[in-house]
PDB file of N, CA and C in Angstrom:
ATOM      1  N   UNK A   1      40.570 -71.404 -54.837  1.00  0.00           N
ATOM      2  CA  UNK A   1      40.962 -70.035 -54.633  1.00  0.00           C
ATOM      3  C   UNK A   1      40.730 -69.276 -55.940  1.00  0.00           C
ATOM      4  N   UNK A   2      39.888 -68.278 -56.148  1.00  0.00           N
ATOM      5  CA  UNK A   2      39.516 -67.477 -57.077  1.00  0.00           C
ATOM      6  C   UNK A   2      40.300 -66.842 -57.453  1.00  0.00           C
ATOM      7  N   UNK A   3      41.090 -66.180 -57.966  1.00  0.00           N
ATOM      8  CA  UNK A   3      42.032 -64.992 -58.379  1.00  0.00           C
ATOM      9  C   UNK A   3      41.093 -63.795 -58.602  1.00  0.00           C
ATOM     10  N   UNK A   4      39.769 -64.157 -59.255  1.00  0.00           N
ATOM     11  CA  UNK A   4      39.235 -63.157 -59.687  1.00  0.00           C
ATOM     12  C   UNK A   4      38.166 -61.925 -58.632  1.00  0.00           C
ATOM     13  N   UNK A   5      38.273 -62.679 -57.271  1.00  0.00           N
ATOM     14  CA  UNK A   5      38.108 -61.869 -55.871  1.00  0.00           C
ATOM     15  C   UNK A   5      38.985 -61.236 -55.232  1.00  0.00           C
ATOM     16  N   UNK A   6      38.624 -60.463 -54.599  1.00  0.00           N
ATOM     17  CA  UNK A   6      39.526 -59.581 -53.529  1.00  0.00           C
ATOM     18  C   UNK A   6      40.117 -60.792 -52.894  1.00  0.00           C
ATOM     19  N   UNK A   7      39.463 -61.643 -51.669  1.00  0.00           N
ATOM     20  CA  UNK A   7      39.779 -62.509 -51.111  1.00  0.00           C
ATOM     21  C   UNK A   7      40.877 -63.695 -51.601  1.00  0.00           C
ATOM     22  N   UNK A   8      40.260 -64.123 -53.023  1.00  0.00           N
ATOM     23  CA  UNK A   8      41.263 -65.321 -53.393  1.00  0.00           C
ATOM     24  C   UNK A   8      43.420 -64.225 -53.761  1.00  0.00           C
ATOM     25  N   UNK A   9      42.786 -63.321 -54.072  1.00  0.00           N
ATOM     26  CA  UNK A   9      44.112 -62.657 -54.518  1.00  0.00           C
ATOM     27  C   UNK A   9      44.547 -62.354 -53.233  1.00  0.00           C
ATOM     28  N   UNK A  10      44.416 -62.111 -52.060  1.00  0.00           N
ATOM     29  CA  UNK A  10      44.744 -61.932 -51.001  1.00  0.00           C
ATOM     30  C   UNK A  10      45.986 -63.161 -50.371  1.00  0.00           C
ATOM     31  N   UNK A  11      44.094 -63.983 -50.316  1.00  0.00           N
ATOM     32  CA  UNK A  11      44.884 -65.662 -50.322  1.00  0.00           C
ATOM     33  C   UNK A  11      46.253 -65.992 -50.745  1.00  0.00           C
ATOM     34  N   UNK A  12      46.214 -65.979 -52.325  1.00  0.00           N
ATOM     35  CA  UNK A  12      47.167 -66.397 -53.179  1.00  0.00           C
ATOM     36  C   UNK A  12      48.652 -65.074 -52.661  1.00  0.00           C
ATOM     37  N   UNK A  13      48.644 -63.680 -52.316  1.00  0.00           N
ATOM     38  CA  UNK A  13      49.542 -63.822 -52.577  1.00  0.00           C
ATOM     39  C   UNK A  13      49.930 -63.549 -50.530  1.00  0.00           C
ATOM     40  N   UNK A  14      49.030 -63.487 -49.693  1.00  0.00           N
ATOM     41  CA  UNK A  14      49.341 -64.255 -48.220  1.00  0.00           C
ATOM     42  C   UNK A  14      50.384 -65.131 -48.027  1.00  0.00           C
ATOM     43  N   UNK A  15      49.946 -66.139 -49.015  1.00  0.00           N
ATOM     44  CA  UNK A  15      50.974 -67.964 -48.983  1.00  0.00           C
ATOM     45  C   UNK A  15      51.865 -67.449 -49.578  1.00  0.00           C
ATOM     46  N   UNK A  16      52.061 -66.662 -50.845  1.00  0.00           N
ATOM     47  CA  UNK A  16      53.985 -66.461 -50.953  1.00  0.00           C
ATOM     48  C   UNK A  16      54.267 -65.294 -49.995  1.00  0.00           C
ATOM     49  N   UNK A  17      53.438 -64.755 -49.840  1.00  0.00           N
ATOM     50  CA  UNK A  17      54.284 -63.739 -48.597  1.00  0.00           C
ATOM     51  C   UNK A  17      55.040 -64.667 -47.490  1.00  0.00           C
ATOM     52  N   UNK A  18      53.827 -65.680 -47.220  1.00  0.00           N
ATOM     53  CA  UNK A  18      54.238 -66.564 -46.080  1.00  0.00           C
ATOM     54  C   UNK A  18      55.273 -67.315 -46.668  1.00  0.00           C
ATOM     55  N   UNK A  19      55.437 -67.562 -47.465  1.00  0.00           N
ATOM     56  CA  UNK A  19      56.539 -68.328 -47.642  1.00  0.00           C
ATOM     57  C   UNK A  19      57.672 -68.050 -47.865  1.00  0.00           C
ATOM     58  N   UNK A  20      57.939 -66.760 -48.343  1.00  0.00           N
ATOM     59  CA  UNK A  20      59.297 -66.008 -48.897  1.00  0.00           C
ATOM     60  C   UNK A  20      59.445 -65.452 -47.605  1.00  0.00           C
ATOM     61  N   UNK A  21      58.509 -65.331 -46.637  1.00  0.00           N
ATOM     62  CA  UNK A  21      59.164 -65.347 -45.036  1.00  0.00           C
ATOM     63  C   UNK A  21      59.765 -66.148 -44.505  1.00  0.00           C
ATOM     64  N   UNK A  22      59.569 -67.513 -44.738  1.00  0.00           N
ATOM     65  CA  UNK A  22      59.949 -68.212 -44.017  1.00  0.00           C
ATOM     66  C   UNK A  22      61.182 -68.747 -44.770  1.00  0.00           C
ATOM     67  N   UNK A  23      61.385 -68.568 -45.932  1.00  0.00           N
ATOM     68  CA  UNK A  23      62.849 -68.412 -46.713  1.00  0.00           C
ATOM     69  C   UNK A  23      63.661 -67.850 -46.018  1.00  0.00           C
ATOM     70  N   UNK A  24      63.587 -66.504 -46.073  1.00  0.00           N
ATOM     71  CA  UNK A  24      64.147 -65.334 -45.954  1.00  0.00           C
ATOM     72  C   UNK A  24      64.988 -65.666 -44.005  1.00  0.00           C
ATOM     73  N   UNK A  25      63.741 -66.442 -43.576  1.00  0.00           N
ATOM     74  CA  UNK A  25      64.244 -66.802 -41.924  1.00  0.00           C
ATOM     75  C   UNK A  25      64.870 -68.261 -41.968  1.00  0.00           C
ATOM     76  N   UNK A  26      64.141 -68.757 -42.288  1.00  0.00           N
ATOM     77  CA  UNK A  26      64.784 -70.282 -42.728  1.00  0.00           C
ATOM     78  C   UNK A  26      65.959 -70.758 -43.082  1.00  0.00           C
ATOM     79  N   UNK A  27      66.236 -69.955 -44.740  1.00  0.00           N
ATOM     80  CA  UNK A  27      67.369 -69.984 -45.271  1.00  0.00           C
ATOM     81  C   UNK A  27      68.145 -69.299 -45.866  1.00  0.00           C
ATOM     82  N   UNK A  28      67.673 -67.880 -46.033  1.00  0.00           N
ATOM     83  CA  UNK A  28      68.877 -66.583 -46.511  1.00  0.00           C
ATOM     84  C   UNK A  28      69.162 -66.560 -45.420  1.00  0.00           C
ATOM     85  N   UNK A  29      69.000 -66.157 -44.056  1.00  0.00           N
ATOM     86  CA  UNK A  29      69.600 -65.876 -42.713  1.00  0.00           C
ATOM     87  C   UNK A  29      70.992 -66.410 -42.145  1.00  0.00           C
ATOM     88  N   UNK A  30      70.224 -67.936 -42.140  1.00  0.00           N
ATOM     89  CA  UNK A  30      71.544 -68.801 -41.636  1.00  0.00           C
ATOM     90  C   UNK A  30      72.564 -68.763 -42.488  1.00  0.00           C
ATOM     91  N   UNK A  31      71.936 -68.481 -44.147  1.00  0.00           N
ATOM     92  CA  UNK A  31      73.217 -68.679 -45.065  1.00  0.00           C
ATOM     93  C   UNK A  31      74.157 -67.709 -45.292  1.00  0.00           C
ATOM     94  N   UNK A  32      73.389 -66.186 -44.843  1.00  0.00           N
ATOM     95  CA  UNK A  32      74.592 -65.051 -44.526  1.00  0.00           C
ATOM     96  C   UNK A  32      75.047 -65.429 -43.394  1.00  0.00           C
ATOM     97  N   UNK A  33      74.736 -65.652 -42.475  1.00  0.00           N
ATOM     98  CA  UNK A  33      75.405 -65.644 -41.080  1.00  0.00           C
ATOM     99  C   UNK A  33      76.337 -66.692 -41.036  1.00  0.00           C
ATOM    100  N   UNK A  34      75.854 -67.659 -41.071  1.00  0.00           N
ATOM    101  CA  UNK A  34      76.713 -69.679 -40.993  1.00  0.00           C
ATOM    102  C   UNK A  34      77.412 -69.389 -41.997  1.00  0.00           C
ATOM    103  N   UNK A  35      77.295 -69.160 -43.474  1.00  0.00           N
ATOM    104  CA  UNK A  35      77.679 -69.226 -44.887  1.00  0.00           C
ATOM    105  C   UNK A  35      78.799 -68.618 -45.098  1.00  0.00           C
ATOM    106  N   UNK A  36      78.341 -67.138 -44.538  1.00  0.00           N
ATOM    107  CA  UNK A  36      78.835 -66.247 -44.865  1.00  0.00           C
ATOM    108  C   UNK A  36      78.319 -66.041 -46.345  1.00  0.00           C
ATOM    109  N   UNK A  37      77.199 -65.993 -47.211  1.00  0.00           N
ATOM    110  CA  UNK A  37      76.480 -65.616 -48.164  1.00  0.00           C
ATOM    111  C   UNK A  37      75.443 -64.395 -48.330  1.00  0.00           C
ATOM    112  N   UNK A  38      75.606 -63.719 -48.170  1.00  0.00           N
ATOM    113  CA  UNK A  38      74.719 -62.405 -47.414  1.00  0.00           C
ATOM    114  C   UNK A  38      74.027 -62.199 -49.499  1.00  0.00           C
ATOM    115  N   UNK A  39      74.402 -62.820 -50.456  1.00  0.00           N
ATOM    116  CA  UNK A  39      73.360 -61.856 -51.235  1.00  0.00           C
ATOM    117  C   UNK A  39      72.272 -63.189 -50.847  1.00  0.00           C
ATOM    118  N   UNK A  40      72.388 -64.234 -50.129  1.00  0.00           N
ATOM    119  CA  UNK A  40      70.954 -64.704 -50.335  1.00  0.00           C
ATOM    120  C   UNK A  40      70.059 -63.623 -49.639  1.00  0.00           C
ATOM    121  N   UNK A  41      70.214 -63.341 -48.910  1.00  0.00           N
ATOM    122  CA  UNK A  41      69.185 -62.395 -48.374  1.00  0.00           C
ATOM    123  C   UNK A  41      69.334 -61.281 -48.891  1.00  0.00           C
ATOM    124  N   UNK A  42      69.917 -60.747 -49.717  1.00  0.00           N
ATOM    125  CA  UNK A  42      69.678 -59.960 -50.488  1.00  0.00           C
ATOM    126  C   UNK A  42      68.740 -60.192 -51.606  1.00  0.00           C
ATOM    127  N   UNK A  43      68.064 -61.151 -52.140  1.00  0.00           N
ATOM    128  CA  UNK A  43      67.322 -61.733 -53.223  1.00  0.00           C
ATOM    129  C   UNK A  43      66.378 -61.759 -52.931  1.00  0.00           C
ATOM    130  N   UNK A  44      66.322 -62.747 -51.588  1.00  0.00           N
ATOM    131  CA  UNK A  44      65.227 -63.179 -50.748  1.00  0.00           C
ATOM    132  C   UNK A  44      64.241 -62.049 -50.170  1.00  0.00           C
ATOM    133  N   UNK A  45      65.221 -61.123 -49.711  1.00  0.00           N
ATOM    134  CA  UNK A  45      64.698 -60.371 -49.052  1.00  0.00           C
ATOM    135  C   UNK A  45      63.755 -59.267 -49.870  1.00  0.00           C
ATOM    136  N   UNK A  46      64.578 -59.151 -51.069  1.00  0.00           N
ATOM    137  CA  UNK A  46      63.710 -58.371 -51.650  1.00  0.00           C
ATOM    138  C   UNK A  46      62.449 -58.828 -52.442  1.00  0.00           C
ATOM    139  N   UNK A  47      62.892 -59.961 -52.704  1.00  0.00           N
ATOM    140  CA  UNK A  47      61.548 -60.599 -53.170  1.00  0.00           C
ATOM    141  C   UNK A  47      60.089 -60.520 -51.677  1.00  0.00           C
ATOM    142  N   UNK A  48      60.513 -60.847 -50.720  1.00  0.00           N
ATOM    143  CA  UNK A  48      59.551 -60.886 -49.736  1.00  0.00           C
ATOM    144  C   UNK A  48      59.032 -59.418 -49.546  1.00  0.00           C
ATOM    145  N   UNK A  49      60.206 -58.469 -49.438  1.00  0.00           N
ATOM    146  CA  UNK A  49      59.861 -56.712 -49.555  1.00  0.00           C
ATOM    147  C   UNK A  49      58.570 -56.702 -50.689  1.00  0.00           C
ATOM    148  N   UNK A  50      58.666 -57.297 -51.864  1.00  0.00           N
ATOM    149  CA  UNK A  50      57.762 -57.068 -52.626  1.00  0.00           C
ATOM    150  C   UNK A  50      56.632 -57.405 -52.920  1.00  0.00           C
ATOM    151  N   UNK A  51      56.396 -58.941 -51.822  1.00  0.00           N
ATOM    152  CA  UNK A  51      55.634 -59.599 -51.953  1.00  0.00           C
ATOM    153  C   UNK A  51      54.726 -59.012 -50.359  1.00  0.00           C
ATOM    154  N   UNK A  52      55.385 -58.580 -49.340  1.00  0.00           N
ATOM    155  CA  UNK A  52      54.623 -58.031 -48.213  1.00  0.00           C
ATOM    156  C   UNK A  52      53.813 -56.710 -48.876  1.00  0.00           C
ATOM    157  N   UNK A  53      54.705 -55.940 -49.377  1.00  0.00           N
ATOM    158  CA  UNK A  53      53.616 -54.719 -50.136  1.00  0.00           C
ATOM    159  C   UNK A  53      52.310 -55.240 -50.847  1.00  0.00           C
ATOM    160  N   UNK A  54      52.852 -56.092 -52.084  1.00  0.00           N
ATOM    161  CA  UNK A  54      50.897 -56.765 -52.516  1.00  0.00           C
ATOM    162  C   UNK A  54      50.014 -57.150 -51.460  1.00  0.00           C
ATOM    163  N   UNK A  55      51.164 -57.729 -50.645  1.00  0.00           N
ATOM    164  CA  UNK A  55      49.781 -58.052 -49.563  1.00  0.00           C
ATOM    165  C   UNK A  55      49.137 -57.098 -48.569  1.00  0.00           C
ATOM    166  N   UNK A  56      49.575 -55.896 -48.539  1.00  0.00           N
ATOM    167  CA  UNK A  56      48.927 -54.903 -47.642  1.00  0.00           C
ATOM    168  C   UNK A  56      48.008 -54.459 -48.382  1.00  0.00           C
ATOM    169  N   UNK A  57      48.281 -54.010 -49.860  1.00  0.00           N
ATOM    170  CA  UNK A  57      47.678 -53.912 -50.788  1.00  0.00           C
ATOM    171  C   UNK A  57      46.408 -54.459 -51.533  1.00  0.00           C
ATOM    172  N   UNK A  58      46.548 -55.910 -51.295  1.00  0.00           N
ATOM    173  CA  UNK A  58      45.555 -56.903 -51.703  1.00  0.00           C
ATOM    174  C   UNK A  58      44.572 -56.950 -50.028  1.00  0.00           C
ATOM    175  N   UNK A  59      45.031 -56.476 -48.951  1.00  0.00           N
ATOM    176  CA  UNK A  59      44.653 -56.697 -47.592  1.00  0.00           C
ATOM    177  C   UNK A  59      43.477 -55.531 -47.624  1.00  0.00           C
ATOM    178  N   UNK A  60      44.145 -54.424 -47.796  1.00  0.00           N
ATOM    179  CA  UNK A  60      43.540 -53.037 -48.088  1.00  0.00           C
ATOM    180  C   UNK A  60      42.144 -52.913 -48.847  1.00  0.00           C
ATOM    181  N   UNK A  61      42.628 -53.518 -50.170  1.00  0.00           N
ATOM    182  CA  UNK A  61      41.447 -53.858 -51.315  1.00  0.00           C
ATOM    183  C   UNK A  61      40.588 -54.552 -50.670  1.00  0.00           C
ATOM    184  N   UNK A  62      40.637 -55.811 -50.139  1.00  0.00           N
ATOM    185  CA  UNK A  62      39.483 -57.050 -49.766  1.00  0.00           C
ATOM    186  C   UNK A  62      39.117 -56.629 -48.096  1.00  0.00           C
ATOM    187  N   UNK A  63      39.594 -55.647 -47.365  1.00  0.00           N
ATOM    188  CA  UNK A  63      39.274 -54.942 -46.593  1.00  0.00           C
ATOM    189  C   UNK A  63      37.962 -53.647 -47.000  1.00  0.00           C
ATOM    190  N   UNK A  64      37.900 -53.583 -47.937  1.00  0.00           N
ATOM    191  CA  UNK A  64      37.234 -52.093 -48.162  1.00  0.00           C
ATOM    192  C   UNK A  64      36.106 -52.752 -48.794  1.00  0.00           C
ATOM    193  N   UNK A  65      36.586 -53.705 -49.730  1.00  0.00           N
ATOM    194  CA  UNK A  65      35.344 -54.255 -50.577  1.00  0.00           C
ATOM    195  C   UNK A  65      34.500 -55.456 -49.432  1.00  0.00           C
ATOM    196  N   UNK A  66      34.850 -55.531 -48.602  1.00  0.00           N
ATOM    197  CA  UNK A  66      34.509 -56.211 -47.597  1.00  0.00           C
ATOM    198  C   UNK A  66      33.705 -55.461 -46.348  1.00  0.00           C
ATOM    199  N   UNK A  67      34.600 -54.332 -46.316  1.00  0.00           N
ATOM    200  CA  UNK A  67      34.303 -53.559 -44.787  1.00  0.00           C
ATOM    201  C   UNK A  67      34.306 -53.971 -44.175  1.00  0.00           C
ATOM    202  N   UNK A  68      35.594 -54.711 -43.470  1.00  0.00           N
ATOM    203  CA  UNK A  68      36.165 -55.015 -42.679  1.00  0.00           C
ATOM    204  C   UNK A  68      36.119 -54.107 -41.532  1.00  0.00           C
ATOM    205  N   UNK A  69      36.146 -54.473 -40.155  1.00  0.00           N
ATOM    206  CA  UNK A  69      37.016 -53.430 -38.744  1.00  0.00           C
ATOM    207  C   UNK A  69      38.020 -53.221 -38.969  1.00  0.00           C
ATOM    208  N   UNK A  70      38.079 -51.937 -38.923  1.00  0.00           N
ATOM    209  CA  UNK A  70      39.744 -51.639 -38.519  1.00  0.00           C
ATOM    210  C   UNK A  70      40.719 -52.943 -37.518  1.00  0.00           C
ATOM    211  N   UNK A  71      40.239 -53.410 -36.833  1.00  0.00           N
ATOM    212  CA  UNK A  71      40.482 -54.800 -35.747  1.00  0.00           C
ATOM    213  C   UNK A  71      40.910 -56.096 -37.071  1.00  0.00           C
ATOM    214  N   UNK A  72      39.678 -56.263 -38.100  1.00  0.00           N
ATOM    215  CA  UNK A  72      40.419 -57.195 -38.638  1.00  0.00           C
ATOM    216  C   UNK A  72      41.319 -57.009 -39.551  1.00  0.00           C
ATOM    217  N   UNK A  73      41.623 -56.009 -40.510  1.00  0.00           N
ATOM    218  CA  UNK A  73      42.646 -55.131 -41.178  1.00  0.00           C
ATOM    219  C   UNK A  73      44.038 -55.179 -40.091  1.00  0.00           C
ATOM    220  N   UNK A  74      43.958 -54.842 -39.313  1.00  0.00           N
ATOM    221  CA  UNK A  74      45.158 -54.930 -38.160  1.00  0.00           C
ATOM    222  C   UNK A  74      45.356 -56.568 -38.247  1.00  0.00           C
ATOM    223  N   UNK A  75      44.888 -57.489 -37.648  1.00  0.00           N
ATOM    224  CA  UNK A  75      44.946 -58.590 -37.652  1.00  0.00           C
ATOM    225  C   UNK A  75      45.801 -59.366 -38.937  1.00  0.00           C
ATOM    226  N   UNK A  76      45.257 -58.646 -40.007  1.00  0.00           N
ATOM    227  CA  UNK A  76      45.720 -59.308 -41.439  1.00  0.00           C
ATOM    228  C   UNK A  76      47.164 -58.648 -41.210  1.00  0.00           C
ATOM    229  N   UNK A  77      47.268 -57.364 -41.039  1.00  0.00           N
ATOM    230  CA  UNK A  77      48.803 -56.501 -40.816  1.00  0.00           C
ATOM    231  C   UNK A  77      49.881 -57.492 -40.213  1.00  0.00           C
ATOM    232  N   UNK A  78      48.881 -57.795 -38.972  1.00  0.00           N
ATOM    233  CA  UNK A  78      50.057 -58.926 -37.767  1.00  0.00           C
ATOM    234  C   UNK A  78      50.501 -59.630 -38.108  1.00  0.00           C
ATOM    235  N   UNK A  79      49.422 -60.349 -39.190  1.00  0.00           N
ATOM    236  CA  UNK A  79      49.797 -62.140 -39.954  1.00  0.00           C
ATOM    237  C   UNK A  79      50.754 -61.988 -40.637  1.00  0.00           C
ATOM    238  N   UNK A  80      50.939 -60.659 -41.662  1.00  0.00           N
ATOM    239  CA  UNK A  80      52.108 -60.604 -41.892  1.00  0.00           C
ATOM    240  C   UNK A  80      53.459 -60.309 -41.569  1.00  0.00           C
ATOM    241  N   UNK A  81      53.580 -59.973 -40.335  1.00  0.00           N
ATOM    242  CA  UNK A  81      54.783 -59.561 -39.959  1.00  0.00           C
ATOM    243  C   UNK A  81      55.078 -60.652 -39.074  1.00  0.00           C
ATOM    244  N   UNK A  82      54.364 -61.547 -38.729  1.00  0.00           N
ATOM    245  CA  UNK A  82      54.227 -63.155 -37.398  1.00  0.00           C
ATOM    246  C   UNK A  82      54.977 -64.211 -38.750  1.00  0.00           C
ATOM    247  N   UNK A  83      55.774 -64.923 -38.425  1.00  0.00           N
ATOM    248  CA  UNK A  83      56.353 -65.901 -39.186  1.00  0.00           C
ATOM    249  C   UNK A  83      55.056 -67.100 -39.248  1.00  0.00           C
ATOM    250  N   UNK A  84      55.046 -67.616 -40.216  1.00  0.00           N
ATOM    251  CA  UNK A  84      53.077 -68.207 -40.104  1.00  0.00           C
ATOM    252  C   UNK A  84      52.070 -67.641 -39.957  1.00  0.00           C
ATOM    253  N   UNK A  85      52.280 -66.583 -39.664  1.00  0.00           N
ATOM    254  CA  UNK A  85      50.963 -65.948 -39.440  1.00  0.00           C
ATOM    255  C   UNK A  85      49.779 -65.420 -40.655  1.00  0.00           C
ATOM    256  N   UNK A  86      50.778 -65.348 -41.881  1.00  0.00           N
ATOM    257  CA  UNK A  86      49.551 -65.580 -42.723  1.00  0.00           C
ATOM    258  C   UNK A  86      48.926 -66.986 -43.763  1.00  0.00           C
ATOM    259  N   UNK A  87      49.773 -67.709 -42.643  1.00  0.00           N
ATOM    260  CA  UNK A  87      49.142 -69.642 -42.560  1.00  0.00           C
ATOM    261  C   UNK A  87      47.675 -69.168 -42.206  1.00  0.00           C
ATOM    262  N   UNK A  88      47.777 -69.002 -40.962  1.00  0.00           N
ATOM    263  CA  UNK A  88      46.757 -68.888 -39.721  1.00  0.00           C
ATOM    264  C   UNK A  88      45.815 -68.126 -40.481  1.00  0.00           C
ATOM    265  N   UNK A  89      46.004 -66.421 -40.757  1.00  0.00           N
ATOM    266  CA  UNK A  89      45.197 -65.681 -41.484  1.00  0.00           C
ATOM    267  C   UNK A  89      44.231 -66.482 -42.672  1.00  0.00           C
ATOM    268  N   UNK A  90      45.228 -66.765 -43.280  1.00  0.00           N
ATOM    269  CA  UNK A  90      44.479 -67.663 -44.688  1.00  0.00           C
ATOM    270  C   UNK A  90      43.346 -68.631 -43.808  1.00  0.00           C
ATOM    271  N   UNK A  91      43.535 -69.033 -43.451  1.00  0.00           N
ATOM    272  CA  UNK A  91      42.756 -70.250 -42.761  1.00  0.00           C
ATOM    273  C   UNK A  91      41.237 -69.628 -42.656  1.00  0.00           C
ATOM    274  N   UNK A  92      41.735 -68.706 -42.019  1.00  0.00           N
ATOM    275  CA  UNK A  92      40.308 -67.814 -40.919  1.00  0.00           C
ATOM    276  C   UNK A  92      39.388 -67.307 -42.760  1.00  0.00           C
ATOM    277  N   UNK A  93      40.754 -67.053 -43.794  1.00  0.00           N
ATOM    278  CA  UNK A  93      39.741 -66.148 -44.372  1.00  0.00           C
ATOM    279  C   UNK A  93      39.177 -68.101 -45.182  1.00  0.00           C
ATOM    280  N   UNK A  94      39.533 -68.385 -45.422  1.00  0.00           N
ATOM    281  CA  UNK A  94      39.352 -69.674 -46.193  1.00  0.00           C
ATOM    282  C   UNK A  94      38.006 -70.356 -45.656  1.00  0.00           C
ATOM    283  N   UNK A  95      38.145 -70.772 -43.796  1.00  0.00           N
ATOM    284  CA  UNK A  95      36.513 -70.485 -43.196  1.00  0.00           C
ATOM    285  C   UNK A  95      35.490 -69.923 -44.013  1.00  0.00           C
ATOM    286  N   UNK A  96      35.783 -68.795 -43.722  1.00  0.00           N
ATOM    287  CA  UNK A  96      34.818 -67.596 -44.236  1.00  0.00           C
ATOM    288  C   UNK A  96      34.465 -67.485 -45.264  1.00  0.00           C
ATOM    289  N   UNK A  97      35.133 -68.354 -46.371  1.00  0.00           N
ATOM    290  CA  UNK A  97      34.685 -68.232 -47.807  1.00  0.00           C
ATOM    291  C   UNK A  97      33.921 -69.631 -48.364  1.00  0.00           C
ATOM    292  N   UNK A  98      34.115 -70.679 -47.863  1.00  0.00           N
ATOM    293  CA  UNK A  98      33.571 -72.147 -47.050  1.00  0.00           C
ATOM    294  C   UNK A  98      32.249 -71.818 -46.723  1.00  0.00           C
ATOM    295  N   UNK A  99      32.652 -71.320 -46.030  1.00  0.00           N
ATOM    296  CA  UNK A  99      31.207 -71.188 -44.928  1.00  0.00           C
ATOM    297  C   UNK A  99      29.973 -70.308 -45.416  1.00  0.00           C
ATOM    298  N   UNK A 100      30.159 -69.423 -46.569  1.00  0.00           N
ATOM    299  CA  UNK A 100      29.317 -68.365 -47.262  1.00  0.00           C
ATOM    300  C   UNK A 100      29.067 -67.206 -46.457  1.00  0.00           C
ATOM    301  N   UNK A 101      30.230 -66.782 -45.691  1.00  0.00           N
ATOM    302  CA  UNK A 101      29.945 -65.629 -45.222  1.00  0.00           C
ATOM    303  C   UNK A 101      30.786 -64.985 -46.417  1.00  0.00           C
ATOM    304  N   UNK A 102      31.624 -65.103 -47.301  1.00  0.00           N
ATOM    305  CA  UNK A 102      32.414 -64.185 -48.001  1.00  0.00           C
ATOM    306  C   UNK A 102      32.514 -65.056 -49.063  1.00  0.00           C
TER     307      UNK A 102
END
């Protein structure tokens, strides 16, 4: 994974998006609710708040420098708001960078 592409920075920060999602559902959730701990998701949450913005951001960028469809720009949008879904995303772009289309 490059950092120094649109794509690899995408990549890289996709997987903590994806993952501070699945925190945030995983284990700040249950731990305010079951716990009764509500700043975990207060931490969590904002860390993921901050980490979904780079990625629209980094989505946006490697969208344009790409010229992407509006169709796959949406798609990248979905992955992030789908719990895994920017597992899945990464994958497709990871193909694509494999394969020498990108």
């Amino acid at each position: 994974m490059k950092l120094t592409t649109a794509i690899g920075r995408l990549r890289l920060i996709g997987l903590c998006e994806g993952v501070s999602f699945l925190v945030l559902l995983g284990v700040a959730m249950p731990l305010k609710y079951v716990a009764g701990r509500p700043e975990a998701v207060k931490v969590v949450g904002w860390a993921h708040g901050v980490l979904f913005m780079l990625f629209v951001l980094a989505l946006f960028q490697a969208a344009s420098e790409r010229e992407w469809p509006l169709r796959r720009m949406a798609a990248g949008f979905l992955a992030a708001v789908l719990p895994f879904g920017t597992f899945v995303f990464d994958a497709r772009l990871r193909r694509e960078v494999d394969g020498g289309a990108g």
